[in-house]
Protein backbone atom coordinates (compact mmCIF):
# COMPACT_ATOMS: atom_id res chain seq x y z
CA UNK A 1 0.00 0.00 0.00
CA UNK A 2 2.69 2.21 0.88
CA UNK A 3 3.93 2.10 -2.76
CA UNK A 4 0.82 2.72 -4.46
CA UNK A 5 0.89 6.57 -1.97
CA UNK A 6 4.33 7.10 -3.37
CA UNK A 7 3.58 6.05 -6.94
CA UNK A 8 0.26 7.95 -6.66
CA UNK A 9 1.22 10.88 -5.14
CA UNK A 10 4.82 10.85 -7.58
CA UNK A 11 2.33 10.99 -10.47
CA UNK A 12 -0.12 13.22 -9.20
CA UNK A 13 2.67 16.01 -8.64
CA UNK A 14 4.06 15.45 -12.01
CA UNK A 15 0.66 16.33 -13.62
CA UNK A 16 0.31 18.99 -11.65
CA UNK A 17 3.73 20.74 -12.49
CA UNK A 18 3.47 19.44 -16.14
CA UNK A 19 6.58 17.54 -15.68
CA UNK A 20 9.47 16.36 -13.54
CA UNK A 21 13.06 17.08 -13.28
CA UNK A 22 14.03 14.50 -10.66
CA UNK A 23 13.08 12.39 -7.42
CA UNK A 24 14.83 12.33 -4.26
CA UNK A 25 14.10 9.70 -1.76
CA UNK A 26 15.06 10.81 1.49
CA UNK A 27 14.13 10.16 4.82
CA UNK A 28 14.85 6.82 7.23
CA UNK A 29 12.78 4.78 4.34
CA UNK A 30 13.86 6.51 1.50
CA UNK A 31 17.49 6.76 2.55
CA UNK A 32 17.88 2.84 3.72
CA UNK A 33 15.38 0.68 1.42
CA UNK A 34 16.61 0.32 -1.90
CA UNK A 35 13.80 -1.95 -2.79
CA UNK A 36 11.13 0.30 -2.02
CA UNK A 37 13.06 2.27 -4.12
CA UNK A 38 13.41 0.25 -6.93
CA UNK A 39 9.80 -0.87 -6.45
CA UNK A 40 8.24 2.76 -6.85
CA UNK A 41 10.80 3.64 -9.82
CA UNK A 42 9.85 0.33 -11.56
CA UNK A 43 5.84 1.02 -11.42
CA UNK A 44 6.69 4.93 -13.02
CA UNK A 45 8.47 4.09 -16.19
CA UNK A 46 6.17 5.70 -18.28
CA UNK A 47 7.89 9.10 -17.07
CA UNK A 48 10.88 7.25 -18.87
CA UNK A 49 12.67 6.68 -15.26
CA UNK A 50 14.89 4.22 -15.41
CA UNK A 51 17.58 3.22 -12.41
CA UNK A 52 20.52 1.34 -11.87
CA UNK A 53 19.69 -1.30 -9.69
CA UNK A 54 22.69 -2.56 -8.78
CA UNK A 55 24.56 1.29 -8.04
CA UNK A 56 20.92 1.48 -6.20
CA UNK A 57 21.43 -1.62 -3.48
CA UNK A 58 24.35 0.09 -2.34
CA UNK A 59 23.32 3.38 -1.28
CA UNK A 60 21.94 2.93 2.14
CA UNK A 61 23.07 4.01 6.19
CA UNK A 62 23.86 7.52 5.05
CA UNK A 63 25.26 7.37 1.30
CA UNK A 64 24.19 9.50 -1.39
CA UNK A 65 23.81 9.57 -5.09
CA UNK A 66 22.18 9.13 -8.06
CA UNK A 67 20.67 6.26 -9.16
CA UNK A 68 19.17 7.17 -12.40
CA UNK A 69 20.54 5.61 -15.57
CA UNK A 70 22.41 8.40 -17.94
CA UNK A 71 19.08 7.64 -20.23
CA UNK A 72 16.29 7.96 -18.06
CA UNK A 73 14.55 11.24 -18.64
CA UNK A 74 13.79 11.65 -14.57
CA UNK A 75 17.09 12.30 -12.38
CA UNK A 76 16.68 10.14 -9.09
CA UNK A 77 18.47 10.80 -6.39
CA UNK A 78 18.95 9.41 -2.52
CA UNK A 79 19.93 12.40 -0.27
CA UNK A 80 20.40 11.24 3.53
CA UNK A 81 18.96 13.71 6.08
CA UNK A 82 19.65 14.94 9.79
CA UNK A 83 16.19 14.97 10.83
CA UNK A 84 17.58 15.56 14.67
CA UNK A 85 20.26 18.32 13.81
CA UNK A 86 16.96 20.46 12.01
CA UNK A 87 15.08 20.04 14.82
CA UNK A 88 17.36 21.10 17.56
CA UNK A 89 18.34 24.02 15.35
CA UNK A 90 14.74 24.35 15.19
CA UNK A 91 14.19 24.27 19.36
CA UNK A 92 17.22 26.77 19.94
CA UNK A 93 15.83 29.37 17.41
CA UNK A 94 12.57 28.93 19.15
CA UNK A 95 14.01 29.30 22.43
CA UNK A 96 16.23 32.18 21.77
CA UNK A 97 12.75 33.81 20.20
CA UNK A 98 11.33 33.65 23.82
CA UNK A 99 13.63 35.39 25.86
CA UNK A 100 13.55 38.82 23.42
């Protein structure tokens, strides 16, 4: 189910902005599942996306890159995040809001 969302929403966004330059999977399951990722990119290959599966596998625990093919017509990328650094930079700009 959680594929269809991705595929769904993917496709929804690309009608919406007439087109797509590229697709970053991010986040704890983008970043670390390379066969969710190869599972959404294989259901959108009507946008001509194509990946490298096997460059794909290896990009988890904090690696970036691209994984698109040097044909497919839709860059994909997997970007790591530091979901805790953003939110304590978050808290302190919060906190130093207060006190003025």
């Amino acid at each position: 189910m959680q594929i269809y969302e991705i595929k769904k929403y993917i496709g929804s966004y690309t009608a919406a902005m007439d087109g797509v330059d590229a697709i970053v999977f991010t986040g704890g399951i983008g970043e670390n599942a390379d066969d969710m990722r190869a599972t959404v990119c294989d259901g959108l290959t009507f946008l001509g996306i194509k990946i490298d599966k096997e460059f794909n596998k290896t990009l988890v625990k904090g690696k970036e890159g691209e994984i698109s093919t040097p044909d497919s017509k839709v860059r994909v990328f997997v970007l790591p995040t530091n979901e805790e650094l953003v939110i304590a930079r978050d808290t302190k700009e919060i906190v130093t809001n207060l006190k003025k």
